[in-house]
PDB file of N, CA and C in Angstrom:
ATOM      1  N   UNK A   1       0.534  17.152 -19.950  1.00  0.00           N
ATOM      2  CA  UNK A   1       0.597  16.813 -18.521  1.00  0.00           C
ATOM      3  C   UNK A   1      -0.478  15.767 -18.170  1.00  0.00           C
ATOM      4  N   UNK A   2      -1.331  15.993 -18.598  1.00  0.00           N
ATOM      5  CA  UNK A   2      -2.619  15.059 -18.402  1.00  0.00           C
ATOM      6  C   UNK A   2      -2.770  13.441 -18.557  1.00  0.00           C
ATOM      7  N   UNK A   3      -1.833  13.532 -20.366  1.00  0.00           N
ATOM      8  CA  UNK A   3      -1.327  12.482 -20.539  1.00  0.00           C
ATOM      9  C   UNK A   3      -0.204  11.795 -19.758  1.00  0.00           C
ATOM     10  N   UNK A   4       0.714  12.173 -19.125  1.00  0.00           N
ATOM     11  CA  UNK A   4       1.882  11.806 -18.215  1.00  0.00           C
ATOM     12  C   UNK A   4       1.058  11.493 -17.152  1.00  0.00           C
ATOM     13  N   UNK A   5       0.027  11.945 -16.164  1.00  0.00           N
ATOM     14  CA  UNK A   5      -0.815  11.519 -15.369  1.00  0.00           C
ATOM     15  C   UNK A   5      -1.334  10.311 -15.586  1.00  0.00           C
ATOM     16  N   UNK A   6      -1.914   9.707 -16.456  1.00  0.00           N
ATOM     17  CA  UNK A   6      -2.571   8.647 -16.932  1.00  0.00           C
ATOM     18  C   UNK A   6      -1.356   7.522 -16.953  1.00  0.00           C
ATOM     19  N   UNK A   7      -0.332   7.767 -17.491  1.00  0.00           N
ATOM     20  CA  UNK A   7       0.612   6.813 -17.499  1.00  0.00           C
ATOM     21  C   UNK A   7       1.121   6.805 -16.177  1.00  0.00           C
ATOM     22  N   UNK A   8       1.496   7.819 -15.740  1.00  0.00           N
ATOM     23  CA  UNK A   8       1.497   7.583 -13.834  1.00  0.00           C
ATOM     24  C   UNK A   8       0.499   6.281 -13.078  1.00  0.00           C
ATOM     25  N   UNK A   9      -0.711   6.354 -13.627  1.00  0.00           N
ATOM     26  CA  UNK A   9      -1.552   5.505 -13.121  1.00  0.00           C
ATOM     27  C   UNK A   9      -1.483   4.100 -13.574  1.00  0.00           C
ATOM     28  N   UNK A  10      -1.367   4.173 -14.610  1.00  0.00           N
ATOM     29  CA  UNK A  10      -1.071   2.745 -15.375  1.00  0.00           C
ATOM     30  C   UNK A  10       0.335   2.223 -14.768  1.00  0.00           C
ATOM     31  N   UNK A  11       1.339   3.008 -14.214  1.00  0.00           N
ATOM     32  CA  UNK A  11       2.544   2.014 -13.655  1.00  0.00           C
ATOM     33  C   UNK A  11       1.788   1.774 -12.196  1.00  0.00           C
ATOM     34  N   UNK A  12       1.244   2.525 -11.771  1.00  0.00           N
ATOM     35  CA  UNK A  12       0.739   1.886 -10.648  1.00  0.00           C
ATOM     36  C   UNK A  12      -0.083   0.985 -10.577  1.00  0.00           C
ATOM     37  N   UNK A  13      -0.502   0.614 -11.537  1.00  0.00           N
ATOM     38  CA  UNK A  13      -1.136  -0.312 -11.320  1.00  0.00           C
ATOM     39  C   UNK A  13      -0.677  -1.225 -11.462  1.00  0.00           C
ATOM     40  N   UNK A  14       0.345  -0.942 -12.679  1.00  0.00           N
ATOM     41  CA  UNK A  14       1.423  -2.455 -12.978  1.00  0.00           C
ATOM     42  C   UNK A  14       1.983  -2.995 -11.771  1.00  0.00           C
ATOM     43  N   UNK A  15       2.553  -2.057 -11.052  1.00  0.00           N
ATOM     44  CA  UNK A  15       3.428  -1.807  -9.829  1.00  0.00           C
ATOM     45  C   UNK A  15       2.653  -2.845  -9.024  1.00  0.00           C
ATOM     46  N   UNK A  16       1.158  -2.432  -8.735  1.00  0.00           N
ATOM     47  CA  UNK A  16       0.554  -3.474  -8.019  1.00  0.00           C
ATOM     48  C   UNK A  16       0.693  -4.668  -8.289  1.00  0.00           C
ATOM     49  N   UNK A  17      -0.129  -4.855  -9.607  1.00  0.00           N
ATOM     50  CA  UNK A  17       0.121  -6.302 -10.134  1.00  0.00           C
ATOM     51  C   UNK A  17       1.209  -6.938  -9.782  1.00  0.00           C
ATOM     52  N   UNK A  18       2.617  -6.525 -10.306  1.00  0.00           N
ATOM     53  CA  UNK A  18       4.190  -6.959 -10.283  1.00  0.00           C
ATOM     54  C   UNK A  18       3.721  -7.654  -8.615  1.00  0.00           C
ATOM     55  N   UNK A  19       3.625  -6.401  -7.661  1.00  0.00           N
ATOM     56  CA  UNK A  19       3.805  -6.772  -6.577  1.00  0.00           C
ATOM     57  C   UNK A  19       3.064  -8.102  -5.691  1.00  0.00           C
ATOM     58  N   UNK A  20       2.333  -7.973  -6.428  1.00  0.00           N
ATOM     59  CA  UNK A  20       1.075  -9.418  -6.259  1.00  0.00           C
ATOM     60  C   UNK A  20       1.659 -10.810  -6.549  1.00  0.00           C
ATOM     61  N   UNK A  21       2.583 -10.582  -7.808  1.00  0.00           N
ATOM     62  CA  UNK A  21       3.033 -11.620  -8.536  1.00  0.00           C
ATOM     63  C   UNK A  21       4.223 -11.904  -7.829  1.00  0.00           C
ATOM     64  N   UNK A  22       4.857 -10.945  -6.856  1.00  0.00           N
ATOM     65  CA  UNK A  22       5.980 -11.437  -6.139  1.00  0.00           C
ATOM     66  C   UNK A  22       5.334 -11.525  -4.756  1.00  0.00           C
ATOM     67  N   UNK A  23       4.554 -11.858  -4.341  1.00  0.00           N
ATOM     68  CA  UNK A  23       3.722 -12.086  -3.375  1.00  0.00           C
ATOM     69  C   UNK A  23       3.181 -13.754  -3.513  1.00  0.00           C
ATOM     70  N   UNK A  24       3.284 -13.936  -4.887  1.00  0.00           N
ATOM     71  CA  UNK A  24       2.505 -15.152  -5.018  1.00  0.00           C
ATOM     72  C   UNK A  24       3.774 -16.454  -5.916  1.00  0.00           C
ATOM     73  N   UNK A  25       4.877 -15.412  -6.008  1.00  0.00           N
ATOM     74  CA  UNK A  25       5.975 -16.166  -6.184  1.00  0.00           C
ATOM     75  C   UNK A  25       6.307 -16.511  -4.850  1.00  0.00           C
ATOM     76  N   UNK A  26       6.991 -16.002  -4.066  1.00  0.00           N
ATOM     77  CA  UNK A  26       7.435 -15.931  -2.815  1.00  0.00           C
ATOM     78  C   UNK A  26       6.687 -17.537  -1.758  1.00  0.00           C
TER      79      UNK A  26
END
């Protein structure tokens, strides 16, 4: 479980990034 947590965090962060990058596409 702990491990599935950690990867939870890591898409969020991707998630951010991505979202930045379509922020700065746009």
């Amino acid at each position: 479980m702990q491990q599935r947590n950690k990867i939870h965090l890591a898409s969020q962060s991707n998630f951010t990034q991505e979202e930045e990058n379509l922020i700065l596409t746009e």
